[in-house]
Each structure stands twice: as C-alpha cells, then as structure tokens.
Protein backbone atom coordinates (compact mmCIF):
# COMPACT_ATOMS: atom_id res chain seq x y z
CA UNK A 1 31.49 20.78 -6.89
CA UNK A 2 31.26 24.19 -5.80
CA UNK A 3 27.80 25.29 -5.28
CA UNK A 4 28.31 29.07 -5.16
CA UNK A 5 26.54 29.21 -1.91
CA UNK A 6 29.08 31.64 -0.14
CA UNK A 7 27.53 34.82 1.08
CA UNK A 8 24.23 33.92 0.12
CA UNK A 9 21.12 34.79 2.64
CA UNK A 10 18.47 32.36 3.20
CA UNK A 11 15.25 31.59 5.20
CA UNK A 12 14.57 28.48 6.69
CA UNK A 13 11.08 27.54 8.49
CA UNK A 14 11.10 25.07 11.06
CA UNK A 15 15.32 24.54 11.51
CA UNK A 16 15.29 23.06 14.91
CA UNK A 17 15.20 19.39 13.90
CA UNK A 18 15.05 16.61 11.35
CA UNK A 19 14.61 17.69 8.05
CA UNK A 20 14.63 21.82 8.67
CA UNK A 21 17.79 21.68 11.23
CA UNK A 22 19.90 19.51 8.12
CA UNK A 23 19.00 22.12 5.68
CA UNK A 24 20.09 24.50 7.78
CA UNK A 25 23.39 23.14 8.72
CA UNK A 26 23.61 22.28 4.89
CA UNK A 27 23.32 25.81 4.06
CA UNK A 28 26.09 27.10 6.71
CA UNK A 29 28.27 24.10 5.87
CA UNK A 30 28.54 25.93 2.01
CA UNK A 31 28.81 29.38 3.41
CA UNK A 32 25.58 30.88 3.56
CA UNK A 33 23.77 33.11 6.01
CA UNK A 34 20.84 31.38 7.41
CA UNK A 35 18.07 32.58 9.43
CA UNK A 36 15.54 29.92 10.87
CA UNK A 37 12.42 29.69 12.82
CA UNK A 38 10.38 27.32 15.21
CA UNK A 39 7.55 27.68 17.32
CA UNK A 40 9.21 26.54 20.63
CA UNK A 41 11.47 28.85 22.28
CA UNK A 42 13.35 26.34 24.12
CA UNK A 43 14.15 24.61 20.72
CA UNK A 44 15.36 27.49 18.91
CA UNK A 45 17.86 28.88 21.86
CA UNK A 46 19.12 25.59 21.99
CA UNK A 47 19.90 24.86 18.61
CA UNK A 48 20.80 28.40 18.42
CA UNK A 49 23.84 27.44 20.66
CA UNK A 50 24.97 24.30 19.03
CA UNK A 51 25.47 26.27 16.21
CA UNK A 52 26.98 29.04 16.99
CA UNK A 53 29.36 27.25 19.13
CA UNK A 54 30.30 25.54 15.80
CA UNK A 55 31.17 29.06 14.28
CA UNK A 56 28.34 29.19 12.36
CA UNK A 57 26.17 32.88 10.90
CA UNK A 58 22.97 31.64 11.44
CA UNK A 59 20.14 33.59 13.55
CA UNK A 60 17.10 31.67 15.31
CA UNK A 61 13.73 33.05 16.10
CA UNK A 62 10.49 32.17 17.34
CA UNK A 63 7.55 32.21 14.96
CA UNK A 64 4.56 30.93 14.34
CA UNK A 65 4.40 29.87 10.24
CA UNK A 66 0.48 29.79 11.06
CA UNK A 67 0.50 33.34 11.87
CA UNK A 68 0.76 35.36 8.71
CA UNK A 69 1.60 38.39 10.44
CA UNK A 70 4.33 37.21 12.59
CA UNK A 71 5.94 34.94 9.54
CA UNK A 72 5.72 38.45 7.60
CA UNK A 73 7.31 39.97 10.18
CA UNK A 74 10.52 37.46 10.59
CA UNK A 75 10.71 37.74 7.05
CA UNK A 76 10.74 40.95 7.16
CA UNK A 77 13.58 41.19 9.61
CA UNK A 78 15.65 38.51 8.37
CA UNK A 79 16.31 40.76 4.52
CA UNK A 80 16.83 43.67 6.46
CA UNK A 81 19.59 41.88 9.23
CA UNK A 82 20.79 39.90 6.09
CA UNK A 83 20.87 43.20 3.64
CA UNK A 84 18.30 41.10 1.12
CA UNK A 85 17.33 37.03 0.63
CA UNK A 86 18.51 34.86 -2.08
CA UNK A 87 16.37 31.81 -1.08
CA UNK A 88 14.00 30.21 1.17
CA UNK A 89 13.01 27.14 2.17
CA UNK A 90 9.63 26.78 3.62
CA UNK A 91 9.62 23.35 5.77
CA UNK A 92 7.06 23.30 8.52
CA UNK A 93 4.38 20.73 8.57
CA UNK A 94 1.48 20.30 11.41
CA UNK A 95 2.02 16.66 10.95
CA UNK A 96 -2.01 16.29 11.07
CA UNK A 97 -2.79 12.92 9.90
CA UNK A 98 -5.81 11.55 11.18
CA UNK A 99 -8.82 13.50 9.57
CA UNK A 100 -10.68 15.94 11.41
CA UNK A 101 -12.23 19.10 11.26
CA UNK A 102 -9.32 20.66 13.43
CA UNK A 103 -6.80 18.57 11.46
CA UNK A 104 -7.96 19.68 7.98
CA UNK A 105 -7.61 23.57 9.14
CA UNK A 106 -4.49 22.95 10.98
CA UNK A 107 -2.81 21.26 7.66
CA UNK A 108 -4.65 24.34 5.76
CA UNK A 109 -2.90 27.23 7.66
CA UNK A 110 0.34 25.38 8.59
CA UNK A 111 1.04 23.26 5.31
CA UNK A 112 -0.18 25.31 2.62
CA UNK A 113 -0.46 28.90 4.38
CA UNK A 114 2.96 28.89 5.98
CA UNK A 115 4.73 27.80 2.51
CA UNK A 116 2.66 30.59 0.45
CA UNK A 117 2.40 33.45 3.65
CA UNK A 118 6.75 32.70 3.49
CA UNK A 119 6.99 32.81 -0.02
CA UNK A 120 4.51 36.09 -0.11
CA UNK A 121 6.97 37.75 2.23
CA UNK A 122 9.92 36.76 0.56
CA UNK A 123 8.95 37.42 -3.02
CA UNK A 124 10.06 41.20 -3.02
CA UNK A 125 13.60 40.38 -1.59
CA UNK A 126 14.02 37.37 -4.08
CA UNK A 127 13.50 39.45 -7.05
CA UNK A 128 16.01 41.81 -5.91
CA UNK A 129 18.28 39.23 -5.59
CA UNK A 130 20.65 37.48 -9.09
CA UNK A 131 20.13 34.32 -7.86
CA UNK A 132 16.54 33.99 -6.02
CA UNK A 133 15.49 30.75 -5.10
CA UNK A 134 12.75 28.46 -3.67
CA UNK A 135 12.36 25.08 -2.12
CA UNK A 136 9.54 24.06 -0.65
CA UNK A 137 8.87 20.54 1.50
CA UNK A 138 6.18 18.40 0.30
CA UNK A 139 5.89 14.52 0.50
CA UNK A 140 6.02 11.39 -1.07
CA UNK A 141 2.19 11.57 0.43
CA UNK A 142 1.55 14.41 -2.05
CA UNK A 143 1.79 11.96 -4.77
CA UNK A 144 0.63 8.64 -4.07
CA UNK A 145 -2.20 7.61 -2.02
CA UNK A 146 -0.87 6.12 1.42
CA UNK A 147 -1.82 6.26 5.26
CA UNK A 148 -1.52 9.90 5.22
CA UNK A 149 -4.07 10.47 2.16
CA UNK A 150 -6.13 12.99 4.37
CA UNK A 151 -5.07 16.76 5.28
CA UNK A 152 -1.68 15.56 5.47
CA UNK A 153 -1.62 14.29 2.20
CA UNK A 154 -4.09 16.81 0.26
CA UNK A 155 -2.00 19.27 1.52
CA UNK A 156 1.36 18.53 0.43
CA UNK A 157 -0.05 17.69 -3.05
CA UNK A 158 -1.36 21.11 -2.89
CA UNK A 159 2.19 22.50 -2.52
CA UNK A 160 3.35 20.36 -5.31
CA UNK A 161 1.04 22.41 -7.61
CA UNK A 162 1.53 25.51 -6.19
CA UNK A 163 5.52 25.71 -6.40
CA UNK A 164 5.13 24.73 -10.34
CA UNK A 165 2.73 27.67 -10.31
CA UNK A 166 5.19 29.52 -9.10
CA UNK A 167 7.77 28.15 -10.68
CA UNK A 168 6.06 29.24 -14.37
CA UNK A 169 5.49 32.57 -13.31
CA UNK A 170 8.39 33.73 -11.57
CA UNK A 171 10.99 32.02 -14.71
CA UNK A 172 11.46 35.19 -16.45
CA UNK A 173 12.10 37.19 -13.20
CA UNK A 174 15.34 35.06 -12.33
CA UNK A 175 13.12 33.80 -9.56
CA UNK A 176 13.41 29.08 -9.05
CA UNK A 177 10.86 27.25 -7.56
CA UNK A 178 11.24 23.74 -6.71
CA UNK A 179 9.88 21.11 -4.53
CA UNK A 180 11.62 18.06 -2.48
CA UNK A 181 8.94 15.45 -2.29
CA UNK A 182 10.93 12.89 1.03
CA UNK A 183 10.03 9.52 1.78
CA UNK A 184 10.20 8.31 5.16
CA UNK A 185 12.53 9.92 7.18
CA UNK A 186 14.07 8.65 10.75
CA UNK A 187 15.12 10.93 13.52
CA UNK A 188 15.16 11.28 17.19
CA UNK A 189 11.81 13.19 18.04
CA UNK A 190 9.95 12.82 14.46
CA UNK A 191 7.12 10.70 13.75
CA UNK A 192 8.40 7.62 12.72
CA UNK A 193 10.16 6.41 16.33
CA UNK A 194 7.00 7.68 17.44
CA UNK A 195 5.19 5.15 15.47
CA UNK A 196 7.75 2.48 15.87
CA UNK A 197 7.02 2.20 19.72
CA UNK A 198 3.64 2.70 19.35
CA UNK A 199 2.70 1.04 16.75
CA UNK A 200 5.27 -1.59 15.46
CA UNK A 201 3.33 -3.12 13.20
CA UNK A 202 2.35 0.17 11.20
CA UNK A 203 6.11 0.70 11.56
CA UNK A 204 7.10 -2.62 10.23
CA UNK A 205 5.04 -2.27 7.18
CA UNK A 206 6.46 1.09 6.23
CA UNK A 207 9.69 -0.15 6.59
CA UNK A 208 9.21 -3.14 4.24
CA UNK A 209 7.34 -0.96 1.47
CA UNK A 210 11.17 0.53 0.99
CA UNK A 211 13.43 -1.79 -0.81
CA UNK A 212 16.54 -0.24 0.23
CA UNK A 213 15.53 -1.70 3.76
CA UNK A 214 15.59 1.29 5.64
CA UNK A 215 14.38 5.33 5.66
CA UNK A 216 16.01 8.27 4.93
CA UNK A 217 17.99 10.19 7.14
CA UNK A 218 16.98 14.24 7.63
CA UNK A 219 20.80 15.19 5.93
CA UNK A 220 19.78 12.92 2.48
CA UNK A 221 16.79 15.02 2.08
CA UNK A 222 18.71 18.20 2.95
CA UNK A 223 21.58 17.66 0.35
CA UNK A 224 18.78 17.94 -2.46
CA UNK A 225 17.93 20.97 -0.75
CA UNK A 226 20.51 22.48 -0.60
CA UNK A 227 21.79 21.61 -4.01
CA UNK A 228 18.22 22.86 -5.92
CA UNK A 229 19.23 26.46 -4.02
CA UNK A 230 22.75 26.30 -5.65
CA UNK A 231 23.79 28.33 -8.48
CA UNK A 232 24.75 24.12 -9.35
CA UNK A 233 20.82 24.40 -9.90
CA UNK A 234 20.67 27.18 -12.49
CA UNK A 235 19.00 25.58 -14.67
CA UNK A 236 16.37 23.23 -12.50
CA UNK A 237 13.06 25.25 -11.89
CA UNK A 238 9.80 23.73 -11.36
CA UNK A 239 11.17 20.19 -10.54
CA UNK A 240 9.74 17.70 -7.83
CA UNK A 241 12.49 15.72 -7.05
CA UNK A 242 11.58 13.00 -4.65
CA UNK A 243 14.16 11.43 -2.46
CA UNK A 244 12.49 8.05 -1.25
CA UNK A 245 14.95 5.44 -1.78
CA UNK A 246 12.08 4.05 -4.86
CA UNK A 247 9.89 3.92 -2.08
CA UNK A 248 7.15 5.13 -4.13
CA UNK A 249 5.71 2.92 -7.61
CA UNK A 250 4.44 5.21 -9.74
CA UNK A 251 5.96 7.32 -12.30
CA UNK A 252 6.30 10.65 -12.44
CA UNK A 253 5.46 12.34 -15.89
C-alpha cells in the first residue's frame, strides 16, 4: 500500500528512542521529511548520525516540550527549513508515575502542555497544508485504571479528550486528529527493563496481564502512527486506536 507519504514534512517530539525514534524512522522509511526533538543533546547528535549515515532527511534538535517558548520556537523553524508541515506527532511523556506534587505538575506541563503548546505551534502550518495531520501519544493508562492511574494516567486520558476536541473542530479545515493509545512497550532504556530488574515481580505481573505473552515493540506502535498520518488515513479522524496486544478488557464505545 502506498501511503502517499513522499515529500511530506513532519514534526516529531521526543525521536531519540523507543516509541518517538520508530516513528521517526517510520516516517523517513515512506519518504517524508522529519524533524525531531529531545531534551538531551548527546541523544539527539547521536541519533542524528545514525540516521543520516542511513541517507535519511531528517533534522534533530534540542528542546524542551515543557518550555512553550522554545517548543514554539522549533516549530517555528522546522515549517520554515521544511517550506510548511503536513503533520505532527507529539510523543513526549515525563514518565511521572508515583503521585506527587512535583509529579502531578511535571505530567501537567510535559504530558498535556507539550502535546497542546506543539499542536498550538503547528496549527497555522497544518492548515496551510492539503493533507494536515495529527497524532498524538496517549496510553492504554488513559483508559483503564492500572498502576499508573495517577498524573501519568490522568494525563494521558486528558489527551484522549483533547485530540477528539480537536479532531471535531479542525474536520472541516482538512485538519486529522488522532490518538495511539500503546500498551506495554519493551526497549533498551524505557521503563519496563527498568522495572524488570528492579522489580520482577511488578514486571512479571504486567507481563501475564497480556495474553499474547509478551509487549509491544516501539516499531508496532509506530506503524499505526505512521499509517493514521497517511493519505491511507483520509478518512480516520478522531480515532483512538489502541495497540495493546488485547491487553486491556474493556470496550471501547
């Protein structure tokens, strides 16, 4: 299936690993122009090199999605190196789980501020563009209540809502807004071999709450991604499409 993703210019937050560098490479791998972000400089010249040694367009940068300003800024940037944006996926997550005052505002301005500060910048570019689009990253947290019911979990419910918001009142503009709700999702440096050596048993349960026997890997979640910013997509606006392997029990309505 062709995807009509040649040419086309997107924004990625947080593309240095797991879920945000597959989306990334997803992109390139149909012919898009991709520009990502992360907060660690190290990070982003690094996987700036692996992927330009592949012969890839994409162009890293170091931001901050918790600053408005500087997220502004890249986007900014990005539609004016790019000539204009046809999509954006907004991916960063403080990972704040256990409930705090800090972890509550952290979730607050990284979660929910850095998906609506990106889409904010973005939204003048988009509607320039035929085929605007927008994916944002929530969780099968945002939907059932698990271990992560707290900020993590409030927050990427939050999202849910917000993209349908969007979603409604961007249709007649040309404008798609969608959300990918993962499951648990295993990579080198993410939470979950985190948890595995520290706490097995935590692990263990996770693990056997899946009944395909295992988690997702960062490039299952990206191909849903990728395909809900295709012109394949048209047609799918205001969609959470979870990709959890029927990790989660309830049913969506």
């Amino acid at each position: 299936m062709d995807l009509g993703l040649t040419g086309k210019r997107f924004a990625v937050t947080g593309g240095t690993r797991g879920i945000g560098r597959a989306v990334v490479e997803g992109l390139l791998a149909e012919g898009a122009m991709v520009a990502y972000c992360a907060r660690t400089p190290e990070a982003v010249a690094e996987t700036q090199k692996e992927l330009v040694a592949d012969g890839a367009s994409a162009q890293g940068s170091v931001v901050d999605v918790g600053d408005a300003a500087a997220l502004t800024a890249w986007v900014q940037a990005t539609a004016e190196a790019f000539g204009g944006l046809d999509g954006v996926v907004a991916n960063v997550s403080a990972l704040a789980i256990p409930e705090s005052t800090e972890n509550w505002r952290a979730s607050f301005e990284v979660d929910l501020m850095g998906t609506i500060g990106l889409v904010d910048a973005a939204l003048p570019h988009l509607m320039a563009s035929k085929a605007g689009s927008i994916v944002t990253i929530s969780s099968v947290s945002g939907r059932e209540v698990d271990f992560a019911a707290g900020p993590y979990g409030t927050m990427k419910a939050a999202i849910i809502h917000y993209t349908q918001g969007m979603a409604h009142k961007l249709a007649a503009q040309g404008i798609r807004a969608n959300t990918v709700s993962p499951g648990n999702t295993y990579f080198p440096g993410g939470v979950w071999p985190t948890i595995e050596a520290e706490n097995p048993a935590l692990f263990a349960e996770a693990l056997a709450l899946n009944p395909t026997g295992r988690m997702a890997t960062p490039q299952e979640i990206a191909n849903a991604v990728v395909f809900l910013s295709s012109a394949a997509a048209s047609f799918i606006t205001g969609a959470n499409l979870v990709v959890d392997g029927a990790l989660t029990r309830g049913v969506q309505l």
